[in-house]
C-alpha atoms as a PDB file:
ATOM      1  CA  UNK A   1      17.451  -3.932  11.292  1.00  0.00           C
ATOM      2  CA  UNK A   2      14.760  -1.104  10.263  1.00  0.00           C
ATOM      3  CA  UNK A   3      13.702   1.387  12.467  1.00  0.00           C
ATOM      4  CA  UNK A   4      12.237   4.575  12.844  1.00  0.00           C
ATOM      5  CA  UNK A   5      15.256   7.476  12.863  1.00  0.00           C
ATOM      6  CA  UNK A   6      16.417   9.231  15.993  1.00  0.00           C
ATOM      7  CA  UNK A   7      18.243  13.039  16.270  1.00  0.00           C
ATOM      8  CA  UNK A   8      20.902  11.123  17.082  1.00  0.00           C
ATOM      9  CA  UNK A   9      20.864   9.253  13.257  1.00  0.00           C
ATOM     10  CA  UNK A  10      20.704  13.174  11.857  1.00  0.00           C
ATOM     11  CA  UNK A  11      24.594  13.566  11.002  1.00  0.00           C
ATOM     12  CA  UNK A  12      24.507  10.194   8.655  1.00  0.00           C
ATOM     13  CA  UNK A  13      21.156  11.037   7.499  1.00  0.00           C
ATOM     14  CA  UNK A  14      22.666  14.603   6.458  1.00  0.00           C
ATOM     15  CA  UNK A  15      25.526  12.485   4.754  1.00  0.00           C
ATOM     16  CA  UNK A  16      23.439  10.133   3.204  1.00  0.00           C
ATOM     17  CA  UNK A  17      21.299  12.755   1.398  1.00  0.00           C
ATOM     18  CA  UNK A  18      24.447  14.554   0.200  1.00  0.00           C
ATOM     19  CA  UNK A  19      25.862  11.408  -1.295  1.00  0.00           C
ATOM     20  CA  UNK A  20      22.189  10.972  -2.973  1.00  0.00           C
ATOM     21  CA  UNK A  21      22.692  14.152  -4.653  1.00  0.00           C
ATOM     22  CA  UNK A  22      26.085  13.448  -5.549  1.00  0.00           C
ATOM     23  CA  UNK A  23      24.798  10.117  -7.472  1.00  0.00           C
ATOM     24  CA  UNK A  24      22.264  11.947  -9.356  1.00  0.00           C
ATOM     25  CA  UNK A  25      24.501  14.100 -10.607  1.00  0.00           C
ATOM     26  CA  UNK A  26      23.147  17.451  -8.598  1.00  0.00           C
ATOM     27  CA  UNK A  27      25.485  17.795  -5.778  1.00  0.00           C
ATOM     28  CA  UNK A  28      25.408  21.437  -6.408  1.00  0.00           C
ATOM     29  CA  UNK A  29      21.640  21.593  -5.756  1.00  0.00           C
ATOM     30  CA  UNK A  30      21.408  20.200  -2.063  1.00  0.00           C
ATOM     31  CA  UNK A  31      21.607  22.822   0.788  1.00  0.00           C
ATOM     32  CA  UNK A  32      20.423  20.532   3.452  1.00  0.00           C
ATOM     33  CA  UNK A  33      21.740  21.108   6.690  1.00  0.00           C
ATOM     34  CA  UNK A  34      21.603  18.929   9.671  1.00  0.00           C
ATOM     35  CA  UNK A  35      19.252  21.862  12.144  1.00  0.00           C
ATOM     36  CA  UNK A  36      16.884  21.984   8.951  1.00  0.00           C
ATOM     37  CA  UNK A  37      16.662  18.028   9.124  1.00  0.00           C
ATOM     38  CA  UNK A  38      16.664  17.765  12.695  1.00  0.00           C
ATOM     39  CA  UNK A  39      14.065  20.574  12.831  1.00  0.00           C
ATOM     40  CA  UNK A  40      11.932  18.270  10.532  1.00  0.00           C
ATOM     41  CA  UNK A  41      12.062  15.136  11.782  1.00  0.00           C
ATOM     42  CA  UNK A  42      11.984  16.278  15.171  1.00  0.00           C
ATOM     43  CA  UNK A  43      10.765  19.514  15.945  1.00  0.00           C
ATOM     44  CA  UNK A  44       6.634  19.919  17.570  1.00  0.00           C
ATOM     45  CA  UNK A  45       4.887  19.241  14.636  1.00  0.00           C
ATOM     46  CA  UNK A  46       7.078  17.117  12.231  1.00  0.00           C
ATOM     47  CA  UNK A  47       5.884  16.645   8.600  1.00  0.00           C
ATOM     48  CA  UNK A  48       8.093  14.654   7.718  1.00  0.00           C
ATOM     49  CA  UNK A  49       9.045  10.990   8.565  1.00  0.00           C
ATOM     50  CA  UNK A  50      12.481   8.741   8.200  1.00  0.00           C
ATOM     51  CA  UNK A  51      13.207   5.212   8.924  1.00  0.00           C
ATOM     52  CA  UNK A  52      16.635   3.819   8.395  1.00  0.00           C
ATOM     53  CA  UNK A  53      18.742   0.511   8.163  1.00  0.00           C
ATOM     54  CA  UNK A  54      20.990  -0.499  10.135  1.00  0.00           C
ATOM     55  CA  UNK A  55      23.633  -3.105  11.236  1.00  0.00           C
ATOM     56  CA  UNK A  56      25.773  -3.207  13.897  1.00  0.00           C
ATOM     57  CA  UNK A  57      24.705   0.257  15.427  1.00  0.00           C
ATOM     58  CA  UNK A  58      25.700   1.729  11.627  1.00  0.00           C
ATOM     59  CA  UNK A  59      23.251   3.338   9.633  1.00  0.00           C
ATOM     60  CA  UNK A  60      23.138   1.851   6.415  1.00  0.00           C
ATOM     61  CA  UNK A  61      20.227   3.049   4.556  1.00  0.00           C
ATOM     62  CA  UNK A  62      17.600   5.187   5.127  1.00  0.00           C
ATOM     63  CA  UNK A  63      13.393   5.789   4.145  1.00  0.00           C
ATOM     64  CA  UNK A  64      12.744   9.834   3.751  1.00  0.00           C
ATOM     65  CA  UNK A  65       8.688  10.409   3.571  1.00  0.00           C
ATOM     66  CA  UNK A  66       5.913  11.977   4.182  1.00  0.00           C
ATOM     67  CA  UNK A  67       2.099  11.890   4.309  1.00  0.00           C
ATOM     68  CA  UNK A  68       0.188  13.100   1.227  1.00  0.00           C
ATOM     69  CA  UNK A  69      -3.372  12.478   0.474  1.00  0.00           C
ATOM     70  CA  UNK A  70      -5.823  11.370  -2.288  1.00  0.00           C
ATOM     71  CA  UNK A  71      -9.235  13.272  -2.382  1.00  0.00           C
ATOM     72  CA  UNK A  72     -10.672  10.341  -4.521  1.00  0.00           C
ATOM     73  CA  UNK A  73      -9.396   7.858  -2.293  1.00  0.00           C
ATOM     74  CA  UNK A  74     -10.215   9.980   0.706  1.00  0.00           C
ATOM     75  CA  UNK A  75      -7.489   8.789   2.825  1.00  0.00           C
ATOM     76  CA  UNK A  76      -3.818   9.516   3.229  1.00  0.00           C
ATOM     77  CA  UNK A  77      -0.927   7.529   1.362  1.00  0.00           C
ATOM     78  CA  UNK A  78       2.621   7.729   2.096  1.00  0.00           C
ATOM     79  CA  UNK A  79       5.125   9.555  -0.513  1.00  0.00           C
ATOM     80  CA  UNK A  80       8.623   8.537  -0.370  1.00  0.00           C
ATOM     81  CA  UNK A  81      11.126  11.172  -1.098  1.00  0.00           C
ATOM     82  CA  UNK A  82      14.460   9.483  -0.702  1.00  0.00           C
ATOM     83  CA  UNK A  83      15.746   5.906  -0.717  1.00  0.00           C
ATOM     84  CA  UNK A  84      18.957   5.436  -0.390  1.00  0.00           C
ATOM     85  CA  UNK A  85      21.411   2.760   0.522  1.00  0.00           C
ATOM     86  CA  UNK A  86      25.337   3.021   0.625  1.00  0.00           C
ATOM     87  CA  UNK A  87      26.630   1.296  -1.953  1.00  0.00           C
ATOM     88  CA  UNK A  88      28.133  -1.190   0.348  1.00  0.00           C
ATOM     89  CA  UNK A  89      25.206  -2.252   1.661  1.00  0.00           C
ATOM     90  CA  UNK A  90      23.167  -2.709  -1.558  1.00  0.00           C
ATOM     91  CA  UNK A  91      22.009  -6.438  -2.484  1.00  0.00           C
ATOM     92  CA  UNK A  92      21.772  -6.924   1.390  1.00  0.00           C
ATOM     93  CA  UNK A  93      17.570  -6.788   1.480  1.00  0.00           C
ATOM     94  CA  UNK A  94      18.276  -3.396   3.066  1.00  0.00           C
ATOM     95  CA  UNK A  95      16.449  -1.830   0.522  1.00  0.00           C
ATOM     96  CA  UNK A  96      13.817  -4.195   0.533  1.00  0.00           C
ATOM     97  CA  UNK A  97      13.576  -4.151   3.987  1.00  0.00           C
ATOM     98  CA  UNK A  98      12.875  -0.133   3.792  1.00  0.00           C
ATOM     99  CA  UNK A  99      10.405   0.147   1.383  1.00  0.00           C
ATOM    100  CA  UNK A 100       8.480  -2.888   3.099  1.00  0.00           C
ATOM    101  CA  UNK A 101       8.298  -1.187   6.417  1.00  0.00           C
ATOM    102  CA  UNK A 102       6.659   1.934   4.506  1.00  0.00           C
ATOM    103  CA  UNK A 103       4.574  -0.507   3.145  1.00  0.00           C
ATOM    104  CA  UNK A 104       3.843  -1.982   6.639  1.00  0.00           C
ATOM    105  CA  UNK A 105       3.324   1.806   7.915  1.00  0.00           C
ATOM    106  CA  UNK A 106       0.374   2.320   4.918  1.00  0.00           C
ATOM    107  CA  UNK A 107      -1.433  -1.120   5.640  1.00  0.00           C
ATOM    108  CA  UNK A 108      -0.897  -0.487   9.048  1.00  0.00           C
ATOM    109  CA  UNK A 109      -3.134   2.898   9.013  1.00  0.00           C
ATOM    110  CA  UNK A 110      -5.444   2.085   5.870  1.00  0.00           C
ATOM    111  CA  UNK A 111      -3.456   4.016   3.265  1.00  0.00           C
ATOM    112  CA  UNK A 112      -3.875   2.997  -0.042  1.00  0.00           C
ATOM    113  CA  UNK A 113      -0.562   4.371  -1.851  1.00  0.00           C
ATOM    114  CA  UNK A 114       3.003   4.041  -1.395  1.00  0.00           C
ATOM    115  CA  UNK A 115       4.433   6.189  -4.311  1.00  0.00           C
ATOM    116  CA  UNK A 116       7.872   8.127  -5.078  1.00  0.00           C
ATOM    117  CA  UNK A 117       9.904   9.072  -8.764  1.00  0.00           C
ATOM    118  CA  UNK A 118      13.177   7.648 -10.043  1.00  0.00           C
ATOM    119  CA  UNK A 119      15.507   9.414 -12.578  1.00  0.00           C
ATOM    120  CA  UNK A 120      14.720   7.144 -15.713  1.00  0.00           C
ATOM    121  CA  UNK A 121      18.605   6.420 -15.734  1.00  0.00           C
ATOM    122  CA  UNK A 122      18.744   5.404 -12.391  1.00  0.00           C
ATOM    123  CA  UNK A 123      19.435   1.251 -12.318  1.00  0.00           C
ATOM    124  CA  UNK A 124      17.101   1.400  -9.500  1.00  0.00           C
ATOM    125  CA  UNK A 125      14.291   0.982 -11.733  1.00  0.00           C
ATOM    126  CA  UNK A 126      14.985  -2.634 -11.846  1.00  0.00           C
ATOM    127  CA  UNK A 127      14.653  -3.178  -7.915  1.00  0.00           C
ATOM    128  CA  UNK A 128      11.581  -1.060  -8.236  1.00  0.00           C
ATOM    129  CA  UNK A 129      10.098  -3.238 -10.548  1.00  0.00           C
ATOM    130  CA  UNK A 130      11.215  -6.690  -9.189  1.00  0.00           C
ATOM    131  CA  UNK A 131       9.105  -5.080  -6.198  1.00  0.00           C
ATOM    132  CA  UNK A 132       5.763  -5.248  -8.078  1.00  0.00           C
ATOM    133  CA  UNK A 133       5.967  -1.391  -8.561  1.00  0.00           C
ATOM    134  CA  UNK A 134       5.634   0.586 -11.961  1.00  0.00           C
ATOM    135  CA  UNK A 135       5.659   3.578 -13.374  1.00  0.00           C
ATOM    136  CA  UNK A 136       2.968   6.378 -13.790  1.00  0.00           C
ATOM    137  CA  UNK A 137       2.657   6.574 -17.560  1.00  0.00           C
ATOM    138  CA  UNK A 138      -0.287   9.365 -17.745  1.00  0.00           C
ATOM    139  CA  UNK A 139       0.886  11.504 -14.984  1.00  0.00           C
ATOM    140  CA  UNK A 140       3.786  14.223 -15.659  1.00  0.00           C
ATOM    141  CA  UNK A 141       5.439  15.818 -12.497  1.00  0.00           C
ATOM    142  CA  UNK A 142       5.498  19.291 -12.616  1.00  0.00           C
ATOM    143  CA  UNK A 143       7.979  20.914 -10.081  1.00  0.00           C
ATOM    144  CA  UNK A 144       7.498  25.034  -9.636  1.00  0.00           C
ATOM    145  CA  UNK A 145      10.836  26.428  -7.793  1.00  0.00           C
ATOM    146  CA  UNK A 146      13.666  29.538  -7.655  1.00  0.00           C
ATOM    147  CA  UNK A 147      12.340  33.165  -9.754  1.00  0.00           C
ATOM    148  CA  UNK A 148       9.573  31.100 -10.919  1.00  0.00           C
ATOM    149  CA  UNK A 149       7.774  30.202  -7.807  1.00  0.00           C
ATOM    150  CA  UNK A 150       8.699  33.759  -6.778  1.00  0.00           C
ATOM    151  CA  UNK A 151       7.219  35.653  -9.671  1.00  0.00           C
ATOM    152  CA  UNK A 152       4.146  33.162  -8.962  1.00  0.00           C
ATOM    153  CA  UNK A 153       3.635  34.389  -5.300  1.00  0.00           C
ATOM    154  CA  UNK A 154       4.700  37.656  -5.340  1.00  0.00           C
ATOM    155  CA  UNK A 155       1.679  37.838  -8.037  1.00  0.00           C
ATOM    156  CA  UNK A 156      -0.622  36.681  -5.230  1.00  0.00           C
ATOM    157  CA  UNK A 157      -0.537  39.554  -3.344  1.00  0.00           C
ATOM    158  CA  UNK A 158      -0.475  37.499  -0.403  1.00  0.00           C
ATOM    159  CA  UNK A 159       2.673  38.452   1.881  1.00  0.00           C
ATOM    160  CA  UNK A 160       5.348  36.467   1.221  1.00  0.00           C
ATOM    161  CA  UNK A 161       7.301  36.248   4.511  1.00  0.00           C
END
């Protein structure tokens, strides 16, 4: 079963992102805790959007997006940050299931993308692409983060806190 996540789902959720990092190899570079993600998904003004899969009351799976938008499109699209399905449940149609009930949630309200980024190692590529999706050959992501990003703002002269 798919369904939109509750506060309650938070603790797995927390987990399940944790065990994410630990598959692509950057354990050491996720800080999440479960107030930040409950203070996401839930607080007044949530920007961010999970669904998860589950069976039998346990959560299996889960969808991690949020809304971004396309200025030559003009309307939103939907950007998923994390799929992820423990590895007990893969080759259910968990997966599947997930990604098709973002899809649902773009047709549903007229947006035109459904996009997210693999590692290029990850064997996930092949699902992707048995799902009609492919990659984004003339578009590099560019990520700006840590002293970086700080050098960058603190050259704004904008306040910073």
């Amino acid at each position: 079963m798919i369904r939109p996540a509750t506060p309650d789902d938070v603790p797995a959720l927390v987990k399940m992102v944790y065990e994410l990092a630990e598959f692509e190899r950057a354990r050491d570079e996720c800080h999440l805790t479960e107030a930040q993600l409950h203070a996401a998904l839930f607080g007044p003004s949530p920007a961010v959007f999970c669904h998860v899969a589950e069976d039998g009351g346990e959560v299996l799976g889960m969808a991690l997006w949020f809304l971004t938008y396309s200025t030559w499109e003009g309307v939103h699209g939907v950007y998923l940050e994390d799929l992820y399905v423990r590895p007990g449940a893969r080759g259910t149609g968990a997966g599947k299931a997930l990604v098709a009930a973002l899809a649902a949630v773009c047709v549903a309200h007229g947006y035109r993308r459904l996009e997210w980024a693999v590692l290029d190692w990850n064997p996930a590529r092949e699902f992707y692409d048995r799902l009609g999706a492919g990659p984004k050959h003339d578009w590099v992501p560019y990520r700006l983060c840590g002293a970086p990003l700080e050098a960058l703002a603190a050259s704004s002269g904008a306040p910073t806190s």
